[in-house]
C-alpha atoms as a PDB file:
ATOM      1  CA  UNK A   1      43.579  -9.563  20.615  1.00  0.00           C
ATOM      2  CA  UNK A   2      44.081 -13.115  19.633  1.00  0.00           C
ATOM      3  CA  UNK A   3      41.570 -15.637  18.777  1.00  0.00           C
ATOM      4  CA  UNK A   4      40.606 -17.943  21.404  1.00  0.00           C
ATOM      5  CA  UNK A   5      41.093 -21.692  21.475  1.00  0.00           C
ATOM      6  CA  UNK A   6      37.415 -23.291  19.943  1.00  0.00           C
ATOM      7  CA  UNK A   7      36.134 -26.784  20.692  1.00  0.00           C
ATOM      8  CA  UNK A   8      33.262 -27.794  18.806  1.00  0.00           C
ATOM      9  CA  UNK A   9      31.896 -31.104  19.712  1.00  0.00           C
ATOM     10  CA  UNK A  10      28.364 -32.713  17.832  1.00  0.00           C
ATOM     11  CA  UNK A  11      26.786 -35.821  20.066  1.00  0.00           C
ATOM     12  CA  UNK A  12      24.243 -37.945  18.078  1.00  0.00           C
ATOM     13  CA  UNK A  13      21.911 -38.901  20.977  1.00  0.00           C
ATOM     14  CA  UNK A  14      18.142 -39.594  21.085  1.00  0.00           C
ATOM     15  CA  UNK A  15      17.343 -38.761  24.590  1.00  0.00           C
ATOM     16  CA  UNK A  16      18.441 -35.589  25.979  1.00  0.00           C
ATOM     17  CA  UNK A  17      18.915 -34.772  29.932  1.00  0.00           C
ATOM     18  CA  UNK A  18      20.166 -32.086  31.961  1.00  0.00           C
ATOM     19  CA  UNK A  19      20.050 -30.870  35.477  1.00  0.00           C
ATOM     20  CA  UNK A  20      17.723 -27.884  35.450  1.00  0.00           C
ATOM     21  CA  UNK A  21      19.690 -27.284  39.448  1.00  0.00           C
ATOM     22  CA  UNK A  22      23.003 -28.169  38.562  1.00  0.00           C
ATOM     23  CA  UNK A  23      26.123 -28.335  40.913  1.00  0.00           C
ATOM     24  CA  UNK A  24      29.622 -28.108  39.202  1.00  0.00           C
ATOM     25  CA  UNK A  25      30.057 -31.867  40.902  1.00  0.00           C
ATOM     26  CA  UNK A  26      27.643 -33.175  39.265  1.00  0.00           C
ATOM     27  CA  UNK A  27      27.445 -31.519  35.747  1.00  0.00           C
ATOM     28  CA  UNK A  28      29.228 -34.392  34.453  1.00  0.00           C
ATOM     29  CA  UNK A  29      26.075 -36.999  35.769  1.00  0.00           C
ATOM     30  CA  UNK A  30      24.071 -35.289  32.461  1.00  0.00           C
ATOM     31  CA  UNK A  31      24.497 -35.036  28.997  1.00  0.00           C
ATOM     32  CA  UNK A  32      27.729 -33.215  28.878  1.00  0.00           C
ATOM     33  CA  UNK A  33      31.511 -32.758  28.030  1.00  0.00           C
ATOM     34  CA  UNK A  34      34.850 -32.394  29.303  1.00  0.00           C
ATOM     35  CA  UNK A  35      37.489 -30.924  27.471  1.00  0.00           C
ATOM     36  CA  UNK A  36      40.933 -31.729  28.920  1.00  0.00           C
ATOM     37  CA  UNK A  37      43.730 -29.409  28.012  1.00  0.00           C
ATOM     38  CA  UNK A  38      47.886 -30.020  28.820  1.00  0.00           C
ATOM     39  CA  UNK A  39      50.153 -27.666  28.333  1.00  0.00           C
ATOM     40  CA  UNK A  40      53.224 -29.962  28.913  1.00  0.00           C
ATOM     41  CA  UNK A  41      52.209 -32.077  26.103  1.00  0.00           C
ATOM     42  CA  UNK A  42      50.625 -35.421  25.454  1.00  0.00           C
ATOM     43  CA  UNK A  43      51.876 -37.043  28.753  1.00  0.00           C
ATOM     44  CA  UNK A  44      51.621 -37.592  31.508  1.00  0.00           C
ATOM     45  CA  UNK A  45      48.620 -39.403  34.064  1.00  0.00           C
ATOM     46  CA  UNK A  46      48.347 -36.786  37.141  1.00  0.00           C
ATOM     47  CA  UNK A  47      46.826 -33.538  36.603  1.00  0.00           C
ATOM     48  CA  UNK A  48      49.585 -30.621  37.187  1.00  0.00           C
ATOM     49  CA  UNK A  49      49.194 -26.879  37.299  1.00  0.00           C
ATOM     50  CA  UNK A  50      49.883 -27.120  33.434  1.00  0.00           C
ATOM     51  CA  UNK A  51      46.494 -29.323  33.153  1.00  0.00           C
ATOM     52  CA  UNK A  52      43.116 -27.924  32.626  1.00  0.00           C
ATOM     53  CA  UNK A  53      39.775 -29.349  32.874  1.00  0.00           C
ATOM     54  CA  UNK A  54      36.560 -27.898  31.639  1.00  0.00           C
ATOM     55  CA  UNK A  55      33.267 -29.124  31.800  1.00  0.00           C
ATOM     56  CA  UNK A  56      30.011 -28.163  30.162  1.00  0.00           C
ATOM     57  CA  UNK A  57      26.684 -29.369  30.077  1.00  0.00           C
ATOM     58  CA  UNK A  58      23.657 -29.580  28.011  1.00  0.00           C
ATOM     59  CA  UNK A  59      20.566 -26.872  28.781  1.00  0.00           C
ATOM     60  CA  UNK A  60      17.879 -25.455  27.231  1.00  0.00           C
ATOM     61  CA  UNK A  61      17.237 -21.368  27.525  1.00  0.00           C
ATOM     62  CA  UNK A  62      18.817 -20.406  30.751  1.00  0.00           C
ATOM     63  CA  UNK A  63      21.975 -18.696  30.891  1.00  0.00           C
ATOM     64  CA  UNK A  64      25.146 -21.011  30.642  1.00  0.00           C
ATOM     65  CA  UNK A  65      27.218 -19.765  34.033  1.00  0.00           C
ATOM     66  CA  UNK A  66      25.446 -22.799  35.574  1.00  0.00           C
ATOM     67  CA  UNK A  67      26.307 -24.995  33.714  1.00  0.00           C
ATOM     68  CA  UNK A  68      29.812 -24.723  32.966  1.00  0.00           C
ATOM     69  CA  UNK A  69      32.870 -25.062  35.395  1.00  0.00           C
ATOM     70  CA  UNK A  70      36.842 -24.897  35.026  1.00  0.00           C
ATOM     71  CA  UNK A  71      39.506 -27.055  37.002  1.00  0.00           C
ATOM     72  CA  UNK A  72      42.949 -26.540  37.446  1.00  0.00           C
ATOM     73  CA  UNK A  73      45.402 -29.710  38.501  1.00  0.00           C
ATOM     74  CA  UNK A  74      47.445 -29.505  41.571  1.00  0.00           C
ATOM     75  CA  UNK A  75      49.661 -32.687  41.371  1.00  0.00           C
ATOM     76  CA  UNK A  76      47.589 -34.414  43.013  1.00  0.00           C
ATOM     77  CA  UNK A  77      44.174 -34.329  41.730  1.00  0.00           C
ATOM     78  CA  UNK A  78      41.508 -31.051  40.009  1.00  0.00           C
ATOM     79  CA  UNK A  79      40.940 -27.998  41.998  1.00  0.00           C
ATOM     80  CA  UNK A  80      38.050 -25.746  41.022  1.00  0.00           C
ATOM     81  CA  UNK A  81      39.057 -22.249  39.424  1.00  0.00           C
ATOM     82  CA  UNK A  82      37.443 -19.255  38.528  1.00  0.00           C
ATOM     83  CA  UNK A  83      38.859 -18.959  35.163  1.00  0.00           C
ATOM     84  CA  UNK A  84      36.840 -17.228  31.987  1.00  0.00           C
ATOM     85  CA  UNK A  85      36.030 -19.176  29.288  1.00  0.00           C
ATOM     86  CA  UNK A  86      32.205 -19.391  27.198  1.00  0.00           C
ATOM     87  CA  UNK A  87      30.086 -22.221  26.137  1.00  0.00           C
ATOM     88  CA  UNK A  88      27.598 -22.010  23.547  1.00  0.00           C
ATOM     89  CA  UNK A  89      25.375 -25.413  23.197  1.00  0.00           C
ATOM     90  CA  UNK A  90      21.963 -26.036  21.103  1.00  0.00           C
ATOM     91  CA  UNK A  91      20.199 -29.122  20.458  1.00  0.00           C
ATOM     92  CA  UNK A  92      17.687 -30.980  17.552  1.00  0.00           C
ATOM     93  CA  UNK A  93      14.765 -32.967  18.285  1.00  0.00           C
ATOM     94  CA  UNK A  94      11.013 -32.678  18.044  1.00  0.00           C
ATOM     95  CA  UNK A  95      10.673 -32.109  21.810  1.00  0.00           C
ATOM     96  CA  UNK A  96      12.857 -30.049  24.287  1.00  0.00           C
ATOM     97  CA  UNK A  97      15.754 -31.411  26.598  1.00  0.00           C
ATOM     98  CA  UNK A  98      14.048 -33.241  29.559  1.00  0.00           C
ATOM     99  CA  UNK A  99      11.102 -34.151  27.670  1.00  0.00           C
ATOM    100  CA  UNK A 100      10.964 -38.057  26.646  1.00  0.00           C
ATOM    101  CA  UNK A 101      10.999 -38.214  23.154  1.00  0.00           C
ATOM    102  CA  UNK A 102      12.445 -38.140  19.618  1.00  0.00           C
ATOM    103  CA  UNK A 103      15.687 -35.895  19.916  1.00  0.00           C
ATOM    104  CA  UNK A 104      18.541 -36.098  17.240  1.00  0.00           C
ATOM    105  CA  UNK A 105      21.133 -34.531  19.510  1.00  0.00           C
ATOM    106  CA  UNK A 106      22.961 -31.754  20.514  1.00  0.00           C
ATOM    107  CA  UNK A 107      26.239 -29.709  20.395  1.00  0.00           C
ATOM    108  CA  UNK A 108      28.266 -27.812  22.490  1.00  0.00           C
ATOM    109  CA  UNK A 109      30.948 -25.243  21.765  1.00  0.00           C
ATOM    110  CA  UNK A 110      33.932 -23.858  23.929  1.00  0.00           C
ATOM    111  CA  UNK A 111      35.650 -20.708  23.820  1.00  0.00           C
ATOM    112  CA  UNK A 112      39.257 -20.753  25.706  1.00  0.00           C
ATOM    113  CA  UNK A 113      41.027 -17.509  25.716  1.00  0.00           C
ATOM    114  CA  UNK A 114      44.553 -18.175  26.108  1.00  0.00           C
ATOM    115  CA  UNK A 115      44.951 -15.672  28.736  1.00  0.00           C
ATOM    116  CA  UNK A 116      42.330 -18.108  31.314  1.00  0.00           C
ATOM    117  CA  UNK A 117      45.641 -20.484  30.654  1.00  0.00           C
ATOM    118  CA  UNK A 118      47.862 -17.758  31.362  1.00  0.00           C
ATOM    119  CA  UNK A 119      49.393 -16.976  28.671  1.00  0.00           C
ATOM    120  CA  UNK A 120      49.621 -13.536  26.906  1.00  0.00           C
ATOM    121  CA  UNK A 121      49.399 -15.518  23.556  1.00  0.00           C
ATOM    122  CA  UNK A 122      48.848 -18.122  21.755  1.00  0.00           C
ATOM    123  CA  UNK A 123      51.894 -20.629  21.984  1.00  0.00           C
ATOM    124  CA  UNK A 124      54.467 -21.155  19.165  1.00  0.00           C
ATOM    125  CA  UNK A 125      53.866 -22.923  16.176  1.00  0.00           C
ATOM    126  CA  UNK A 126      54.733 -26.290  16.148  1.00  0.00           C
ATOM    127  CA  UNK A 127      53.909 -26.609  20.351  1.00  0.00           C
ATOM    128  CA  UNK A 128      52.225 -30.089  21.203  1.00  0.00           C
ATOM    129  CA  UNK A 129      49.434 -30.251  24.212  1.00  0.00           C
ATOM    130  CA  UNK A 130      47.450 -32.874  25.589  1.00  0.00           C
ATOM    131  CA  UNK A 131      43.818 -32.953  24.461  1.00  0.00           C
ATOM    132  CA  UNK A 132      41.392 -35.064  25.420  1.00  0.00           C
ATOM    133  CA  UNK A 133      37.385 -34.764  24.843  1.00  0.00           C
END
């Protein structure tokens, strides 16, 4: 099996706040991230079935599935999609998320197998894609 694609991402932030109800709409209203991937390359400004969105947000101890949602393009604009792919996130502060306070931040890891971006591995050396965090 091949390794999966990893995004790490560290946010310095003093206040930390997250949706303990959270609708895949509106994870992106809360401390969180997107990871954008292209598989055409760095082009392009309309999201195609080669473009992938992923979006995580910050919690505390409950399970992640809530809290995490995947988006394909269709030409036109993102389509939700149940594709598989993990995030891992923890966060540093004196208090807990949604508790005013002194936090340092947070981080969140993703996981991307290459087969949620269908393909059987990963691409050849040298291919470009579009990233964007």
């Amino acid at each position: 099996a091949h390794q999966p694609i990893i995004v790490d991402v560290n946010i310095m932030d003093q206040h930390l706040w997250y949706d303990t109800s959270p609708s895949a709409a509106t994870l992106t209203d809360w401390d969180s991230v997107t990871v954008y991937l292209d598989k055409r390359g760095n082009i392009g400004s309309t999201p195609t079935s080669d473009s992938y969105r992923l979006d995580g947000q910050l919690n505390w101890y409950e399970p992640r599935a809530n809290w995490q949602t995947a988006y394909r393009g269709n030409g036109k604009s993102w389509v939700s999609i149940p594709i598989t792919f993990t995030t891992y996130n923890n966060w540093n502060g004196d208090v807990p998320p949604n508790v005013a306070g002194s936090h340092h931040g947070w981080f969140i890891a993703f996981s991307i197998p290459f087969s949620s971006l269908e393909l059987s591995e990963p691409p050849p050396q040298g291919t470009v894609w579009g990233l964007g965090i």
